[in-house]
N, C-alpha and C. Protein backbone atom coordinates (compact mmCIF):
# COMPACT_ATOMS: atom_id res chain seq x y z
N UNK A 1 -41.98 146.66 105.77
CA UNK A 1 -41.78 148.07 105.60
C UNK A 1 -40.48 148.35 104.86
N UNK A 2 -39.34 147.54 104.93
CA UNK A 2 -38.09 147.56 104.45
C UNK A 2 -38.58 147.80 103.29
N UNK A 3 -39.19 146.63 102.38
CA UNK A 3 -39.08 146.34 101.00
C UNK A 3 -39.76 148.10 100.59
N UNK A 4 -40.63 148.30 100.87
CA UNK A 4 -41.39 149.70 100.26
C UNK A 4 -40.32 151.00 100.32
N UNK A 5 -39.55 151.02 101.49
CA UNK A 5 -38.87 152.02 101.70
C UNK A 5 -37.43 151.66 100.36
N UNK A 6 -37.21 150.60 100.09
CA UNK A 6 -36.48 150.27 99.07
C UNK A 6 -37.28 150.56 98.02
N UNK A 7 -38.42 150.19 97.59
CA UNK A 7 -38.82 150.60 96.32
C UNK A 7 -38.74 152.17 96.44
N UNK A 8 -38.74 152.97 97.28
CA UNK A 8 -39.07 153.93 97.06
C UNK A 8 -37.60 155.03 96.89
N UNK A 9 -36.85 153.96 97.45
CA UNK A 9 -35.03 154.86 96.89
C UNK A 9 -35.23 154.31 95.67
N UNK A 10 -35.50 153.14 94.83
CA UNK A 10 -34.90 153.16 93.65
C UNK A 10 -35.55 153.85 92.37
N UNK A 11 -37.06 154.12 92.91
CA UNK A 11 -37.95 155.12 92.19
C UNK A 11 -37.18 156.12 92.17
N UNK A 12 -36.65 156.94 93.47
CA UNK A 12 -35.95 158.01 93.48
C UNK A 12 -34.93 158.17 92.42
N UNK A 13 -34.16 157.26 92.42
CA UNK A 13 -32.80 157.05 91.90
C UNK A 13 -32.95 157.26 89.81
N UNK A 14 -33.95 156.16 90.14
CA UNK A 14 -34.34 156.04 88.76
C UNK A 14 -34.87 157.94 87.81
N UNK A 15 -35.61 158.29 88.92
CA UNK A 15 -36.11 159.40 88.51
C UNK A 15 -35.03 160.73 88.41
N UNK A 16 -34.02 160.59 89.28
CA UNK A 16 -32.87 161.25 88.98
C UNK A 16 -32.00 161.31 88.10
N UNK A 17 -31.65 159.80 87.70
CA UNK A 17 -31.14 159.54 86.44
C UNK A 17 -31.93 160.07 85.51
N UNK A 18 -33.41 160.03 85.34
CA UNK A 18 -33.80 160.34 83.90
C UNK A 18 -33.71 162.03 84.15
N UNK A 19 -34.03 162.78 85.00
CA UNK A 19 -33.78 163.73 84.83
C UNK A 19 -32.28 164.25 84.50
N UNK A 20 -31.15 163.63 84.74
CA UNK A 20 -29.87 164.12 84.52
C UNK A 20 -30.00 163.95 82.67
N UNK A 21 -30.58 162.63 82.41
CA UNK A 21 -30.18 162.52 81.13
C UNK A 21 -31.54 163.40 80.41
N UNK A 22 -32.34 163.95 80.66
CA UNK A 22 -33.45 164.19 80.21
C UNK A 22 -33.06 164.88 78.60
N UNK A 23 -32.07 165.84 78.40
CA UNK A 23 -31.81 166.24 77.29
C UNK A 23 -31.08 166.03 76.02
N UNK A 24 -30.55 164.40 76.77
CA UNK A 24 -30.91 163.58 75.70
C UNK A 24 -32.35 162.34 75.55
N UNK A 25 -32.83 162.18 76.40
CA UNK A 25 -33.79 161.57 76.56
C UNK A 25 -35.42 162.24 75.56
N UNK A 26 -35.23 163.33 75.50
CA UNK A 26 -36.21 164.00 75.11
C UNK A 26 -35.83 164.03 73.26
N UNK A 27 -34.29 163.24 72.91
CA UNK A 27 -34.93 163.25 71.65
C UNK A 27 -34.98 162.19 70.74
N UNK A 28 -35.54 161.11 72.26
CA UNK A 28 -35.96 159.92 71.63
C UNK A 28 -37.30 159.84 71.00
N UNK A 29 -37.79 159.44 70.31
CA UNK A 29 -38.87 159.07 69.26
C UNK A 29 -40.28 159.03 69.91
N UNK A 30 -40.68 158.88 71.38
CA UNK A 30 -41.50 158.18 71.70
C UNK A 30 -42.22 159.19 72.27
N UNK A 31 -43.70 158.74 71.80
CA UNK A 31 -44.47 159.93 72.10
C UNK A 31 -45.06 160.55 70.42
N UNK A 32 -44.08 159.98 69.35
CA UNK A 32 -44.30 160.64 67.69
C UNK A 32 -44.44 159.48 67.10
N UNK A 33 -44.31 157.79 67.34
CA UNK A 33 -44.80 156.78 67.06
C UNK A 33 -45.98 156.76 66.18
N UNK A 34 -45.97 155.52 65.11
CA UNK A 34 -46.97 155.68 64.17
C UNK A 34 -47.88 155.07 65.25
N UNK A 35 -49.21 154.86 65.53
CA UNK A 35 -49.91 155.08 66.11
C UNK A 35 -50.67 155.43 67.35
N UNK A 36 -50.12 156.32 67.53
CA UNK A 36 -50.09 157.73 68.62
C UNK A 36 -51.43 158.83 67.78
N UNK A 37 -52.47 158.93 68.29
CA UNK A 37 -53.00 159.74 67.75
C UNK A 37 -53.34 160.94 68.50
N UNK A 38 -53.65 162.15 67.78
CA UNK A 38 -53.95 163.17 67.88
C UNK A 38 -54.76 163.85 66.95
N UNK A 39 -56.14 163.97 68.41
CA UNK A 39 -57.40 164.57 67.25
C UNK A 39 -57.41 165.97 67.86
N UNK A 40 -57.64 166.64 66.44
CA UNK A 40 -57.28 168.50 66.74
C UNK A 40 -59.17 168.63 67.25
N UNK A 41 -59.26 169.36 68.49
CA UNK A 41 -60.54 170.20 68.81
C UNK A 41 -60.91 171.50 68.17
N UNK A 42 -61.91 171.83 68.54
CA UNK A 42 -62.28 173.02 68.20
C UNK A 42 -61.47 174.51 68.59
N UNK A 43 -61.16 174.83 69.56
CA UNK A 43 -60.45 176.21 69.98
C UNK A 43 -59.17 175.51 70.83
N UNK A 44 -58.47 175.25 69.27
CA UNK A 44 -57.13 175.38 69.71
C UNK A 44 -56.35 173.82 70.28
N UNK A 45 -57.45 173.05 71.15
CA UNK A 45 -57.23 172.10 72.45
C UNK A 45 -57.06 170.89 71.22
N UNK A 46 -56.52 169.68 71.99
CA UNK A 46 -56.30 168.58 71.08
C UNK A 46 -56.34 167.29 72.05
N UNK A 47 -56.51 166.23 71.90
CA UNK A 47 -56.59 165.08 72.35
C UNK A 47 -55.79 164.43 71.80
N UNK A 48 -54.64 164.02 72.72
CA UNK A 48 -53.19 163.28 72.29
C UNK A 48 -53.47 161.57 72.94
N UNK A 49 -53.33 160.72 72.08
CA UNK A 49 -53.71 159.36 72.85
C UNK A 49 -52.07 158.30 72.32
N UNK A 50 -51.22 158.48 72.87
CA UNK A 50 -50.22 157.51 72.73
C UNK A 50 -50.30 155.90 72.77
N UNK A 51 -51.28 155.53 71.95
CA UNK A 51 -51.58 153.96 72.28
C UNK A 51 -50.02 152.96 71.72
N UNK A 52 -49.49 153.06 70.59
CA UNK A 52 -48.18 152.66 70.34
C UNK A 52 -47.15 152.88 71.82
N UNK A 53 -46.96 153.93 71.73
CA UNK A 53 -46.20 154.40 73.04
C UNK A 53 -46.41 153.72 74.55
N UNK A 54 -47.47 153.62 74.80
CA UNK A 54 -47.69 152.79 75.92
C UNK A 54 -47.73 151.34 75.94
N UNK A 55 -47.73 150.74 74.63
CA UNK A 55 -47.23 149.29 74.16
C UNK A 55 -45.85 149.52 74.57
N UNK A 56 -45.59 150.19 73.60
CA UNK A 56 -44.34 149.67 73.64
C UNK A 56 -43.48 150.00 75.02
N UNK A 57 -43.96 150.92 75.82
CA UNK A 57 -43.00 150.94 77.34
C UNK A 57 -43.99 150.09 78.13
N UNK A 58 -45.04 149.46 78.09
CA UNK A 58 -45.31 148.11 79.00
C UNK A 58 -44.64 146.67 78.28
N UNK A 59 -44.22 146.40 77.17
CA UNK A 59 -43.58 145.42 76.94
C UNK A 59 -42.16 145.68 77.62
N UNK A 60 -41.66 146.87 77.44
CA UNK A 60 -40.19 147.21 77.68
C UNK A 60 -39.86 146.87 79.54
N UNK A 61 -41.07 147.45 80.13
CA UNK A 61 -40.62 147.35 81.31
C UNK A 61 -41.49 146.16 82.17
N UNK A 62 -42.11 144.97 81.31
CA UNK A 62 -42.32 143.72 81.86
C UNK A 62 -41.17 143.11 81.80
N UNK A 63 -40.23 143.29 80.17
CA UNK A 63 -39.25 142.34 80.16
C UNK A 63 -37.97 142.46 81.14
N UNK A 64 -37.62 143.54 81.47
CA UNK A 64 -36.93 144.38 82.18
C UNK A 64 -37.38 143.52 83.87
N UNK A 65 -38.75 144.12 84.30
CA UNK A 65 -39.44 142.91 85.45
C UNK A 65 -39.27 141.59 85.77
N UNK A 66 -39.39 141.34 84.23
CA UNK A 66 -39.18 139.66 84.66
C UNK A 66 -37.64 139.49 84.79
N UNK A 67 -36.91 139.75 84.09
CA UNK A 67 -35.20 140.25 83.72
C UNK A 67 -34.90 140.23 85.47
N UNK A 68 -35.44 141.07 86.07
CA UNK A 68 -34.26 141.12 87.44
C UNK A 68 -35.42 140.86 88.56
N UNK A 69 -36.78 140.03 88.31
CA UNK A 69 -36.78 138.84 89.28
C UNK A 69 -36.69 137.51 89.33
């Protein structure tokens, strides 16, 4: 039970930090990556699919994983 209640302060922690920094965080690149697509619908609506973007933050945070176990 320890270990979970630890993951779950450093989720916290983590999530605090990004919110403190969020306004600079928000004008990092990611999310506008060349292949990130977005197909426009009919009234207005759009289908946003970040496939670059989600590469690249599952490489980032395996290496990071393996890094500090």
């Amino acid at each position: 039970m320890a270990r979970v209640q630890k993951l779950l302060i450093i989720l916290g922690l983590a999530l605090l930090v990004a919110g403190l920094l969020w306004p600079w965080l928000k004008q990092v690149p990611l999310g506008r990556l060349p292949g990130d697509l977005v197909i426009p619908r009919g009234t207005g609506g759009r289908l946003y699919l970040p496939i670059t973007t989600m590469i690249l933050l599952s490489v980032i945070l395996s290496l990071l994983l393996r890094l500090f176990r």
